[in-house]
C-alpha atoms as a PDB file:
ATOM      1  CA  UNK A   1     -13.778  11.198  -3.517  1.00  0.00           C
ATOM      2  CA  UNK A   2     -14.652  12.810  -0.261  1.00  0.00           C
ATOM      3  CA  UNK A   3     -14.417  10.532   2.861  1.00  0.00           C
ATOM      4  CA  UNK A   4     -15.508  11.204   6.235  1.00  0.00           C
ATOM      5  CA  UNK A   5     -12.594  11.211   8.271  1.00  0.00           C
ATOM      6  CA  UNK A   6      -9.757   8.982   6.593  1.00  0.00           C
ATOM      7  CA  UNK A   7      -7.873   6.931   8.688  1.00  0.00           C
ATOM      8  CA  UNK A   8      -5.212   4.362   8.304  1.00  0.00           C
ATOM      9  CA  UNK A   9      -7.651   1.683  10.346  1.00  0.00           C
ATOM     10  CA  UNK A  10     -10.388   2.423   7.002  1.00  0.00           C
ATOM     11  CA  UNK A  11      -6.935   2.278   4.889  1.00  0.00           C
ATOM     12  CA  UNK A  12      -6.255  -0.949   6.077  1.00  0.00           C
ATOM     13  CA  UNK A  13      -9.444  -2.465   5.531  1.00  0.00           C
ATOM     14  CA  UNK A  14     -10.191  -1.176   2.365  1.00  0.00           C
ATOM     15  CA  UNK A  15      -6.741  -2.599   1.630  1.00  0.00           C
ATOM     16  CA  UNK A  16      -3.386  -1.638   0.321  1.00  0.00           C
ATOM     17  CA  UNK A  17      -1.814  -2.291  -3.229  1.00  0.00           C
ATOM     18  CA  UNK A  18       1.040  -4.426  -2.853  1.00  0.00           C
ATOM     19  CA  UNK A  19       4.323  -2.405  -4.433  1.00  0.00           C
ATOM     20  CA  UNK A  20       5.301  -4.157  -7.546  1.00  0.00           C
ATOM     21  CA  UNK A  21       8.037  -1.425  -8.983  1.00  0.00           C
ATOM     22  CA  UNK A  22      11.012  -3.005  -8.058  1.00  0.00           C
ATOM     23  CA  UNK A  23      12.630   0.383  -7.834  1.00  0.00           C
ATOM     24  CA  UNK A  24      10.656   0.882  -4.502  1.00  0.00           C
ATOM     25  CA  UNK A  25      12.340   0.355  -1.628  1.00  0.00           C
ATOM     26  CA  UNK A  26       9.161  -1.030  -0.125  1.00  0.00           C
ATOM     27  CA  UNK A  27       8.570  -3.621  -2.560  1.00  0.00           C
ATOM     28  CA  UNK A  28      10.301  -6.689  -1.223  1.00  0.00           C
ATOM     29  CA  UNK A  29       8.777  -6.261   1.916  1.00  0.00           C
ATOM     30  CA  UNK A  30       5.858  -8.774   2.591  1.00  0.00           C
ATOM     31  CA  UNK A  31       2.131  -7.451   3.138  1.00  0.00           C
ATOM     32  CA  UNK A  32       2.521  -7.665   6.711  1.00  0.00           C
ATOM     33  CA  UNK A  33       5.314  -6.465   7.415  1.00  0.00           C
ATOM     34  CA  UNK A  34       4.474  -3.153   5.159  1.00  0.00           C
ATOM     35  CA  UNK A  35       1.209  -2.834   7.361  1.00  0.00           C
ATOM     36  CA  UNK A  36       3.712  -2.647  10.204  1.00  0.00           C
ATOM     37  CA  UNK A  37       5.936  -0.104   8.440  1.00  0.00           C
ATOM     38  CA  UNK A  38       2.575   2.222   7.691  1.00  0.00           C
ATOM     39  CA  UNK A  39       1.138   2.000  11.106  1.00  0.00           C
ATOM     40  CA  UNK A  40       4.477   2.965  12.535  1.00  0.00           C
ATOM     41  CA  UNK A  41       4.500   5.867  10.086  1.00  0.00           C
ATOM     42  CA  UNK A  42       1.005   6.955  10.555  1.00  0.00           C
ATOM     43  CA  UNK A  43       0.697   6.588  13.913  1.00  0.00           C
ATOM     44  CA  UNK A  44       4.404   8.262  14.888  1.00  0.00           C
ATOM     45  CA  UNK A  45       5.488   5.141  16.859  1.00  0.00           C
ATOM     46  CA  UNK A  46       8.417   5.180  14.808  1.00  0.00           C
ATOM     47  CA  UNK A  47      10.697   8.028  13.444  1.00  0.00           C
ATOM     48  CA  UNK A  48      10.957   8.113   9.984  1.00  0.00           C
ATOM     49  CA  UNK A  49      14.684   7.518  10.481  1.00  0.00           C
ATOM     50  CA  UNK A  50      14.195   4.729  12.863  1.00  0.00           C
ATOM     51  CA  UNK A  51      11.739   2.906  10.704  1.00  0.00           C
ATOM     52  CA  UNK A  52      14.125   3.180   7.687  1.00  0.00           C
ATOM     53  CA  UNK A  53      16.998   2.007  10.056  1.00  0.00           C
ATOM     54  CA  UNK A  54      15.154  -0.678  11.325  1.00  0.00           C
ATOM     55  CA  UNK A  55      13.993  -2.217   7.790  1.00  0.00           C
ATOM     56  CA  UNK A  56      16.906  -1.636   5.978  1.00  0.00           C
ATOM     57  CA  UNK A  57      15.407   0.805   3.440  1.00  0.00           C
ATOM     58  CA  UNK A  58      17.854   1.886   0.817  1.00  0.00           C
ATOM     59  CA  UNK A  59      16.548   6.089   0.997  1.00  0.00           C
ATOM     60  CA  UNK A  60      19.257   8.417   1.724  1.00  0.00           C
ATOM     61  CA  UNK A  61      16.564  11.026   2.672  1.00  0.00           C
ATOM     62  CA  UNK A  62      14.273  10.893   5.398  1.00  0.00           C
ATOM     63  CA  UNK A  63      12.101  13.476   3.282  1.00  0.00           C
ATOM     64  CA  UNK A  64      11.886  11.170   0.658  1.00  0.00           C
ATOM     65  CA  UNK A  65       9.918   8.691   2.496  1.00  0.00           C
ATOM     66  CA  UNK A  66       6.565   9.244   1.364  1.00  0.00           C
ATOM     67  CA  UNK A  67       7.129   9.523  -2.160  1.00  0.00           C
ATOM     68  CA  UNK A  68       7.780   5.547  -1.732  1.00  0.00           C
ATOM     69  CA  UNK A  69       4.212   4.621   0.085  1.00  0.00           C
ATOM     70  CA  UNK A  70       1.867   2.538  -1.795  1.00  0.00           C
ATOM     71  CA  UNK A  71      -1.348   2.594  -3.051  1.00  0.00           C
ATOM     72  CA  UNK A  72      -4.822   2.088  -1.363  1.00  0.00           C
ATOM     73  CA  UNK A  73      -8.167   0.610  -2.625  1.00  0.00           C
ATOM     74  CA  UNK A  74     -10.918   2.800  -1.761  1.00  0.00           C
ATOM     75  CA  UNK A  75     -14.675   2.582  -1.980  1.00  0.00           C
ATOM     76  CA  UNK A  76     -15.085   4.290  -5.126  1.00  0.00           C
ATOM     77  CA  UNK A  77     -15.856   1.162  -8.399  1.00  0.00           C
ATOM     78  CA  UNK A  78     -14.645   2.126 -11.550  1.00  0.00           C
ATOM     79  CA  UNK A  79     -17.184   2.559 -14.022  1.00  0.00           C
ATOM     80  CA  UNK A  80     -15.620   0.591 -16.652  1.00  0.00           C
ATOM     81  CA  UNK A  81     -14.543  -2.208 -15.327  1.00  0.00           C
ATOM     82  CA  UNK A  82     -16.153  -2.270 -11.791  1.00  0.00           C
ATOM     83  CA  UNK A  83     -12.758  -3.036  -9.475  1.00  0.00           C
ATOM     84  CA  UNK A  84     -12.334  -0.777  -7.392  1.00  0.00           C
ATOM     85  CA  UNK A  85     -10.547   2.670  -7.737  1.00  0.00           C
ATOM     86  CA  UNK A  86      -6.929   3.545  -5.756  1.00  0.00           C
ATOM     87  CA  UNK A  87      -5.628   6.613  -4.344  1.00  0.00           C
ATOM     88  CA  UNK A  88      -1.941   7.744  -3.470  1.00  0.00           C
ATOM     89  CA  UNK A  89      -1.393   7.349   0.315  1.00  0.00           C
ATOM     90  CA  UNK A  90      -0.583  10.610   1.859  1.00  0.00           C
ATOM     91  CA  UNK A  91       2.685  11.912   3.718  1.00  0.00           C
ATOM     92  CA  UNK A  92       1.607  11.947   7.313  1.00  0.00           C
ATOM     93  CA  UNK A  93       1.415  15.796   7.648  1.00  0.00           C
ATOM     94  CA  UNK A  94      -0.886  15.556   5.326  1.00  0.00           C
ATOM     95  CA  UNK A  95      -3.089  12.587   6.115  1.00  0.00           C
ATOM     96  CA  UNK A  96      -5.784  14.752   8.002  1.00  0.00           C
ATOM     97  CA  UNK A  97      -8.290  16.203   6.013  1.00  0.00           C
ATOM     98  CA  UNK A  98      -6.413  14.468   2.931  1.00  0.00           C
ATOM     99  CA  UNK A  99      -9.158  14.072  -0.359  1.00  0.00           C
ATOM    100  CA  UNK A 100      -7.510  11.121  -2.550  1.00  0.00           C
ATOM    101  CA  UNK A 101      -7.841  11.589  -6.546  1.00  0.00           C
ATOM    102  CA  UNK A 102      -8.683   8.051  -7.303  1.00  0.00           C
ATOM    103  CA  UNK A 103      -7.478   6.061 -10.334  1.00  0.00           C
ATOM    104  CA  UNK A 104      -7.539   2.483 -12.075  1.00  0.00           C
ATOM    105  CA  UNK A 105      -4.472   0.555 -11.825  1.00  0.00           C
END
């Protein structure tokens, strides 16, 4: 899928999969409060360690952090079933000119 400039505004409206693997250290936090978390990651209010600090986050490793973000819908419809397709959310050195492989859940 190639978007036109991929932001996490167009993230957040196209939605985000809540994290069901309770092995993620993001999944007991509520949908808003994850928004919060991935604004303050994408938009570098936040340090990475801050942000884990401030939310309690059981990762050791501030490098690790990214390998925990969740999912996003895109626009892309699956042609077998018709829901639409996700894509892994990018680290934020990588979120510019980032083209997602989408997938069914």
């Amino acid at each position: 899928m190639k978007d036109e400039q991929l932001s996490f505004e167009k993230i957040k409206k196209l939605g985000i999969v809540p994290v069901k693997d309770k092995e993620n250290p993001l999944s007991y936090l509520k949908s808003v409060r994850l928004k919060t978390v991935l604004e303050n990651y994408y938009t570098d209010k936040v340090a990475v360690k801050e942000i884990i600090r401030k939310y309690d986050l059981p990762i050791d490793n501030v490098m690790d952090f990214h390998r925990y973000l969740p999912y996003y819908y895109t626009k892309v419809m699956c042609p077998y079933d018709g829901t639409k397709m996700c894509a892994a959310m990018p680290s934020r050195s990588n979120f510019k000119g980032h083209s997602p492989n989408v997938f069914c859940l």
